[in-house]
PDB file of N, CA and C in Angstrom:
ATOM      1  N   UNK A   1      93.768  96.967 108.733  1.00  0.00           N
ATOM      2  CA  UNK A   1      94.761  97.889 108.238  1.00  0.00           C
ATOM      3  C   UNK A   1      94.149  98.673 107.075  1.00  0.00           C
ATOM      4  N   UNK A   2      94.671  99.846 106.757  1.00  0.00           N
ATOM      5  CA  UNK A   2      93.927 100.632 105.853  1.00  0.00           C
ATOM      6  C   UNK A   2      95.136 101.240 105.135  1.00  0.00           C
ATOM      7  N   UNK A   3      94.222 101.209 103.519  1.00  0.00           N
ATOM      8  CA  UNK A   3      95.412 101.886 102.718  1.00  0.00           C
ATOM      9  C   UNK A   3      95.489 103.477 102.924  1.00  0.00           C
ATOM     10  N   UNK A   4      96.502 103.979 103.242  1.00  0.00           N
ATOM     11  CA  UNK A   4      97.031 105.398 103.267  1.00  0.00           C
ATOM     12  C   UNK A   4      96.520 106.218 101.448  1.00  0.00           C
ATOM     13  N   UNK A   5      97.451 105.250 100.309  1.00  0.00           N
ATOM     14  CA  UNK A   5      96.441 105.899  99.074  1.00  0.00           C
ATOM     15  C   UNK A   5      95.032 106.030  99.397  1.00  0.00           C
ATOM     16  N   UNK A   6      94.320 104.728  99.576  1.00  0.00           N
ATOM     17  CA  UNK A   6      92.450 105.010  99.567  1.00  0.00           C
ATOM     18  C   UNK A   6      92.549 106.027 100.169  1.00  0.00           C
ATOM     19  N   UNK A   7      93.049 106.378 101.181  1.00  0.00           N
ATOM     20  CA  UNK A   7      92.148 107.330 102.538  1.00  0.00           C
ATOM     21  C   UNK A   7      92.556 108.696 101.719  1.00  0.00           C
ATOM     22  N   UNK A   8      93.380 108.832 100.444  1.00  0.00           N
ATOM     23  CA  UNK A   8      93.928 109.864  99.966  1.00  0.00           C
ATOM     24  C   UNK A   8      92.894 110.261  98.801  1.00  0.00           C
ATOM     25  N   UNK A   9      92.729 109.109  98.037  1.00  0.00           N
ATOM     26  CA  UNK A   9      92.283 109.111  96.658  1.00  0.00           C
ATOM     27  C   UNK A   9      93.441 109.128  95.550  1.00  0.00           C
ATOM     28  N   UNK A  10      94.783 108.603  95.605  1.00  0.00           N
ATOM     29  CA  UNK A  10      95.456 108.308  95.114  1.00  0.00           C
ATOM     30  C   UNK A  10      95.183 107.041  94.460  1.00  0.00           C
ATOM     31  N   UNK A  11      95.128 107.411  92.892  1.00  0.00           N
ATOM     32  CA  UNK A  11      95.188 106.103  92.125  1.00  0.00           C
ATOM     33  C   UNK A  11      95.978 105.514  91.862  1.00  0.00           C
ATOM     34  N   UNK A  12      95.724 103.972  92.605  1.00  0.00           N
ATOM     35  CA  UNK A  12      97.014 103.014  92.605  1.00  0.00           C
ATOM     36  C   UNK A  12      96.547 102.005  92.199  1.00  0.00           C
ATOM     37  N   UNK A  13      96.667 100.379  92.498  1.00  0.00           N
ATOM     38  CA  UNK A  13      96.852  99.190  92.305  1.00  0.00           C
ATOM     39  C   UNK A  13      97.242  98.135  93.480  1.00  0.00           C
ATOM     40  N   UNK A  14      96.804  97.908  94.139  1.00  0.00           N
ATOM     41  CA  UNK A  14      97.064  96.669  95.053  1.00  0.00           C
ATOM     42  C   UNK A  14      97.703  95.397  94.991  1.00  0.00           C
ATOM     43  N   UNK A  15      98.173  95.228  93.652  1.00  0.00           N
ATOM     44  CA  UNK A  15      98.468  94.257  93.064  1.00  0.00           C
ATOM     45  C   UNK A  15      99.937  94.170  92.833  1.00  0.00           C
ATOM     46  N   UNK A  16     100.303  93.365  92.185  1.00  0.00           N
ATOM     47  CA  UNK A  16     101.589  93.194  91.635  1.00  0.00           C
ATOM     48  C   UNK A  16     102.169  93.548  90.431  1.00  0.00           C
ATOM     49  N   UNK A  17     102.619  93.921  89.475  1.00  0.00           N
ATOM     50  CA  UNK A  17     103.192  94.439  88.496  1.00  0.00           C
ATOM     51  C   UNK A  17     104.240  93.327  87.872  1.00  0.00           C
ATOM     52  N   UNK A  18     103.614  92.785  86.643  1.00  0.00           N
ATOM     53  CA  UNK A  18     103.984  91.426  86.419  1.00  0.00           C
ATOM     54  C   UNK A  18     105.195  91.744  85.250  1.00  0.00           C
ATOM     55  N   UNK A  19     106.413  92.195  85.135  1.00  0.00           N
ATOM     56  CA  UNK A  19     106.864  92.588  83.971  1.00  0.00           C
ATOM     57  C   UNK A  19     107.919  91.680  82.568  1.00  0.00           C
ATOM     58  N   UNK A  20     107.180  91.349  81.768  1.00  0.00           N
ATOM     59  CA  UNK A  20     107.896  90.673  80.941  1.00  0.00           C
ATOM     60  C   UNK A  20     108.574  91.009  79.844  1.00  0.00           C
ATOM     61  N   UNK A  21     110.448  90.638  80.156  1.00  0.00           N
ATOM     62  CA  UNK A  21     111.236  91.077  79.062  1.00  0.00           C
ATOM     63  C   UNK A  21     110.985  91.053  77.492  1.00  0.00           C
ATOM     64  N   UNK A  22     110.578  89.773  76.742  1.00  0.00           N
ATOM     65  CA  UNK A  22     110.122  88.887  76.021  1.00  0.00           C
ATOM     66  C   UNK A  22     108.595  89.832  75.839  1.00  0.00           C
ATOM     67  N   UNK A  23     108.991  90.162  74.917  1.00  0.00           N
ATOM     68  CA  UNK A  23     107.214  91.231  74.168  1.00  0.00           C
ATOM     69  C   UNK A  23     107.376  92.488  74.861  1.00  0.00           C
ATOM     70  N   UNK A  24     108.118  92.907  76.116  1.00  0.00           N
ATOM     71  CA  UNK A  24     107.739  94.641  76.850  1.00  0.00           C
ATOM     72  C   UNK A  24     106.976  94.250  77.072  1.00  0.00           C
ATOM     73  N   UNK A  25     105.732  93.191  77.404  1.00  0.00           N
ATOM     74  CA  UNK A  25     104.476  93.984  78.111  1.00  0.00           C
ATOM     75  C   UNK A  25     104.429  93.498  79.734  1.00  0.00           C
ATOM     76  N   UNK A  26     103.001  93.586  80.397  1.00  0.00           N
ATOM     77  CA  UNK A  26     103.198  93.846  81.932  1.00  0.00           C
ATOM     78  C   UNK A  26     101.694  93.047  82.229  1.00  0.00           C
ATOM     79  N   UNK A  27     101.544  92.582  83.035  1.00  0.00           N
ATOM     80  CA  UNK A  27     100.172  92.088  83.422  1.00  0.00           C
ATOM     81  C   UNK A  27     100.096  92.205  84.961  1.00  0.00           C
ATOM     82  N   UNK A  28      98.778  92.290  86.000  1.00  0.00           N
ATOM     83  CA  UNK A  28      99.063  92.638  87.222  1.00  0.00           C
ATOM     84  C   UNK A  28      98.166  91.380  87.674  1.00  0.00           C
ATOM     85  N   UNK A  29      98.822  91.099  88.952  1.00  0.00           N
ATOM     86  CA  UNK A  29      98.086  89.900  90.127  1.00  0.00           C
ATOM     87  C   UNK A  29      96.714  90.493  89.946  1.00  0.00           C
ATOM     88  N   UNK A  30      95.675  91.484  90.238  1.00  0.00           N
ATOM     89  CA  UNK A  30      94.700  91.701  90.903  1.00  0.00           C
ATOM     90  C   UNK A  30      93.959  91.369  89.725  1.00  0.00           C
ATOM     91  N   UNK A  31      92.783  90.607  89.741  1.00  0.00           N
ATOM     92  CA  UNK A  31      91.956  90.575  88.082  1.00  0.00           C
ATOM     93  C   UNK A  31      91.502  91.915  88.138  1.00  0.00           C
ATOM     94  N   UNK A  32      91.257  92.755  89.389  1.00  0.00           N
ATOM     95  CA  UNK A  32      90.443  94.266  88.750  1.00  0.00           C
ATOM     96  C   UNK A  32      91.158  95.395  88.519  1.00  0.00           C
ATOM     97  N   UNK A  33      92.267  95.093  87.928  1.00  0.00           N
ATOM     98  CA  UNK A  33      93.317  96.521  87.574  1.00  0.00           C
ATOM     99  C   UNK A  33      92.879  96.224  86.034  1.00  0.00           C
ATOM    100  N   UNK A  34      93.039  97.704  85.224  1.00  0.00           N
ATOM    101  CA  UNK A  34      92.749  97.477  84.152  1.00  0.00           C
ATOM    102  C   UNK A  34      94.207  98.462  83.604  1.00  0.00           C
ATOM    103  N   UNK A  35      94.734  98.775  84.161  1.00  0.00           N
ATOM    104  CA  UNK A  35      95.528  99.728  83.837  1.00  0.00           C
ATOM    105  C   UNK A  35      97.318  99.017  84.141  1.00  0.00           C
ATOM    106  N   UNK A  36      97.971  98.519  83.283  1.00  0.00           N
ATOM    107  CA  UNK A  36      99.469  97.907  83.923  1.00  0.00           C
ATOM    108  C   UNK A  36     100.605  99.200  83.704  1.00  0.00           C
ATOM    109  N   UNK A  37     100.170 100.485  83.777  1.00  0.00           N
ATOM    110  CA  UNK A  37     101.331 101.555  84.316  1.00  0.00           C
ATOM    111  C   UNK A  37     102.129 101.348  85.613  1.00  0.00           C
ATOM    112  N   UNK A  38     103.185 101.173  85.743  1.00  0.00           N
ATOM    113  CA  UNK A  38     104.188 101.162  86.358  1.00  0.00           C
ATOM    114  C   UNK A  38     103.877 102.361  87.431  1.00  0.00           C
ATOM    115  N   UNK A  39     103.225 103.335  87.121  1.00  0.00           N
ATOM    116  CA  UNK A  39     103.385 104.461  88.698  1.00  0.00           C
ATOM    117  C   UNK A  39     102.535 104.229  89.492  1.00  0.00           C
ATOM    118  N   UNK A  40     100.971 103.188  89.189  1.00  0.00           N
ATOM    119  CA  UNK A  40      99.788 102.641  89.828  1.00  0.00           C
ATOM    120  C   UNK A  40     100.445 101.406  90.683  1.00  0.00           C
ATOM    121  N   UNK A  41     101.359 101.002  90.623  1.00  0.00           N
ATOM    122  CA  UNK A  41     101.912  99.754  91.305  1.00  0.00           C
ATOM    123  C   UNK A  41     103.244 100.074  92.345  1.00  0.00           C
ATOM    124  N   UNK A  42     102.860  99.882  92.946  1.00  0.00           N
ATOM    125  CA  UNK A  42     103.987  99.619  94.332  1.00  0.00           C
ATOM    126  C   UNK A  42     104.765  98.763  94.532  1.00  0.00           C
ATOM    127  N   UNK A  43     103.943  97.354  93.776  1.00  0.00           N
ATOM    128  CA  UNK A  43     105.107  96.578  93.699  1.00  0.00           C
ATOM    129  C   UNK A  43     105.120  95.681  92.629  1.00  0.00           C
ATOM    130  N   UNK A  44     106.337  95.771  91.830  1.00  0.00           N
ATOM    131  CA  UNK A  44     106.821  95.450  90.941  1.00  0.00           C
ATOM    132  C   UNK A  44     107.714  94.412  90.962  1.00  0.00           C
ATOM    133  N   UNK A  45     107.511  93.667  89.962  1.00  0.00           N
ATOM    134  CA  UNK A  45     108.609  92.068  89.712  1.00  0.00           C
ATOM    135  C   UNK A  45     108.975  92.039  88.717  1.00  0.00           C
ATOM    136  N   UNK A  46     110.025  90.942  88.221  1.00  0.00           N
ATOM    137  CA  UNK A  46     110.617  90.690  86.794  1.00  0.00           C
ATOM    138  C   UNK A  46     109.562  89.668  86.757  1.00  0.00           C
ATOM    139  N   UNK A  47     109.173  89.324  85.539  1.00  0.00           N
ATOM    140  CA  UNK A  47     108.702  87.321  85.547  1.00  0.00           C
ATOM    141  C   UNK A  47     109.345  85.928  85.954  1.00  0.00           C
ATOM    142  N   UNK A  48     111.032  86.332  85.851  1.00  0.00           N
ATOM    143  CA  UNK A  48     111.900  85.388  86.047  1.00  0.00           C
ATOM    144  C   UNK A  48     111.929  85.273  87.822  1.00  0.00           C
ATOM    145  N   UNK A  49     111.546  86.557  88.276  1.00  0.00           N
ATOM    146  CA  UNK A  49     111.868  86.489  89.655  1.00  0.00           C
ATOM    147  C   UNK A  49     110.474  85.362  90.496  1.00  0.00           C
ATOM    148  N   UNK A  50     109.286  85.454  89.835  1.00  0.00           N
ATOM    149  CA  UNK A  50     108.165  84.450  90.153  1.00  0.00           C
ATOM    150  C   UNK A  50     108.742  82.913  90.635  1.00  0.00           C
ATOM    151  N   UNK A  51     108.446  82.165  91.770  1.00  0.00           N
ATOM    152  CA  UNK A  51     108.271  81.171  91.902  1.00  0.00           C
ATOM    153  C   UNK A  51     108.398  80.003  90.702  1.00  0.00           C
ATOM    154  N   UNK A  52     109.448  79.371  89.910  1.00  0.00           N
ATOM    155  CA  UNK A  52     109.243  78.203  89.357  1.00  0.00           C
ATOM    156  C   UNK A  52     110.019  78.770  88.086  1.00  0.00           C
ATOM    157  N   UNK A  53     109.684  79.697  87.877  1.00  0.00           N
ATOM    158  CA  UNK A  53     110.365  81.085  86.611  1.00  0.00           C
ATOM    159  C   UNK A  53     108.429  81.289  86.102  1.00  0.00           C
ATOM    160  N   UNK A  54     108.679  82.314  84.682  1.00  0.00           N
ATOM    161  CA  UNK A  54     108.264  82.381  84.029  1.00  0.00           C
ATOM    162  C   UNK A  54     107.788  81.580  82.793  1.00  0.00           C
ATOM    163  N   UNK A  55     109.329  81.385  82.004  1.00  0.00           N
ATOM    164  CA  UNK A  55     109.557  80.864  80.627  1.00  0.00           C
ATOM    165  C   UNK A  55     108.375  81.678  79.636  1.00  0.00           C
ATOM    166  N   UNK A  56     108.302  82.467  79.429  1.00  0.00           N
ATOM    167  CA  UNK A  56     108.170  83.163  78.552  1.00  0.00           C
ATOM    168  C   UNK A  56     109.273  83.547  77.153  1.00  0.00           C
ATOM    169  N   UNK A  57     110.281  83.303  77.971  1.00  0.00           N
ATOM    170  CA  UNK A  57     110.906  83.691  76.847  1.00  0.00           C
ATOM    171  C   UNK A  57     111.055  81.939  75.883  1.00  0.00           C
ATOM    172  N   UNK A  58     110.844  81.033  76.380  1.00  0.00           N
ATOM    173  CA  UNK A  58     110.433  79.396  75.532  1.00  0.00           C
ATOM    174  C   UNK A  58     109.521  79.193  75.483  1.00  0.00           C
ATOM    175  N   UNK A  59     108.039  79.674  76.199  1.00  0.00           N
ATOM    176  CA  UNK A  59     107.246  79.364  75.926  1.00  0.00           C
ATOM    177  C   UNK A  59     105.860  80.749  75.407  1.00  0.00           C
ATOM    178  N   UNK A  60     106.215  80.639  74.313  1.00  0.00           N
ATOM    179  CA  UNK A  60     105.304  82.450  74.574  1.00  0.00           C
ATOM    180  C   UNK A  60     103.858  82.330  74.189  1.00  0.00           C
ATOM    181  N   UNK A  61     103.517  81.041  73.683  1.00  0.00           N
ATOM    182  CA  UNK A  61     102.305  80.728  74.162  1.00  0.00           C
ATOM    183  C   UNK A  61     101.343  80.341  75.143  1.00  0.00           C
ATOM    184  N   UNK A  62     102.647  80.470  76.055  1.00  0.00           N
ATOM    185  CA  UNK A  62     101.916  79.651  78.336  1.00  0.00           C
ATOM    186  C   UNK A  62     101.277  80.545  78.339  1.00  0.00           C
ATOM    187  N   UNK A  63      99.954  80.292  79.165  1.00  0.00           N
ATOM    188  CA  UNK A  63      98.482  81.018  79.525  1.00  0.00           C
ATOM    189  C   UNK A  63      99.613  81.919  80.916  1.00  0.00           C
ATOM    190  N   UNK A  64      99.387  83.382  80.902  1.00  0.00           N
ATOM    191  CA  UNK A  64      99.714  84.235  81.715  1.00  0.00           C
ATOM    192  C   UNK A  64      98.242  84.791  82.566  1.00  0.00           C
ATOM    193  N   UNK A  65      99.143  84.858  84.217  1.00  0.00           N
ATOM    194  CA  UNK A  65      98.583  85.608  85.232  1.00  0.00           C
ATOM    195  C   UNK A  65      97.124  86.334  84.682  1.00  0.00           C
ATOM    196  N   UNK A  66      97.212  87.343  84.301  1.00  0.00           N
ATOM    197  CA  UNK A  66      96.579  88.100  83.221  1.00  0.00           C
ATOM    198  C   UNK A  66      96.790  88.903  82.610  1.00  0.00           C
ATOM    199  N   UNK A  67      96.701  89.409  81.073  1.00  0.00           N
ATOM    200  CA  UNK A  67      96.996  90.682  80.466  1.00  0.00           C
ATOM    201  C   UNK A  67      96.543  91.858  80.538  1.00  0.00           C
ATOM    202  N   UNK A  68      97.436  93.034  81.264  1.00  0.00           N
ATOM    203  CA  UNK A  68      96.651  94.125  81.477  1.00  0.00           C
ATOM    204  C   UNK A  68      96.747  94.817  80.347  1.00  0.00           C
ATOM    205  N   UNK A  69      95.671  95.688  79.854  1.00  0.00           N
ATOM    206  CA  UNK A  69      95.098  96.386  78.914  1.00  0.00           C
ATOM    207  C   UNK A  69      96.220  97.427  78.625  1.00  0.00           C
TER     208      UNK A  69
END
């Protein structure tokens, strides 16, 4: 299967869009996104909506997914 962006040159993100209430910030599934803008991502989540939760908002020192820049 092939991405329709690549074949365009549309800059996107393949990844997930990790968004946390607790601080505003955003981190993405893919380790090679460097960019966590919201218009590069297709698909977008709350943290609470993740498997198990988040807890960010009790734990705001838990090691996260990763932090995008």
């Amino acid at each position: 299967m092939e991405c329709a962006s690549c074949d365009v040159g549309i800059d996107h993100c393949h990844g997930t869009l990790v968004v946390h209430p607790e601080g505003g910030f955003t981190e993405c599934t893919d380790v090679a996104c460097s960019d966590g803008d919201r218009v590069r991502h297709g698909l977008i989540v709350d943290c609470q909506a993740l498997g198990g939760g988040c807890g960010c908002a009790t734990a705001p020192g838990k090691p996260l997914l990763r932090k995008a820049s």
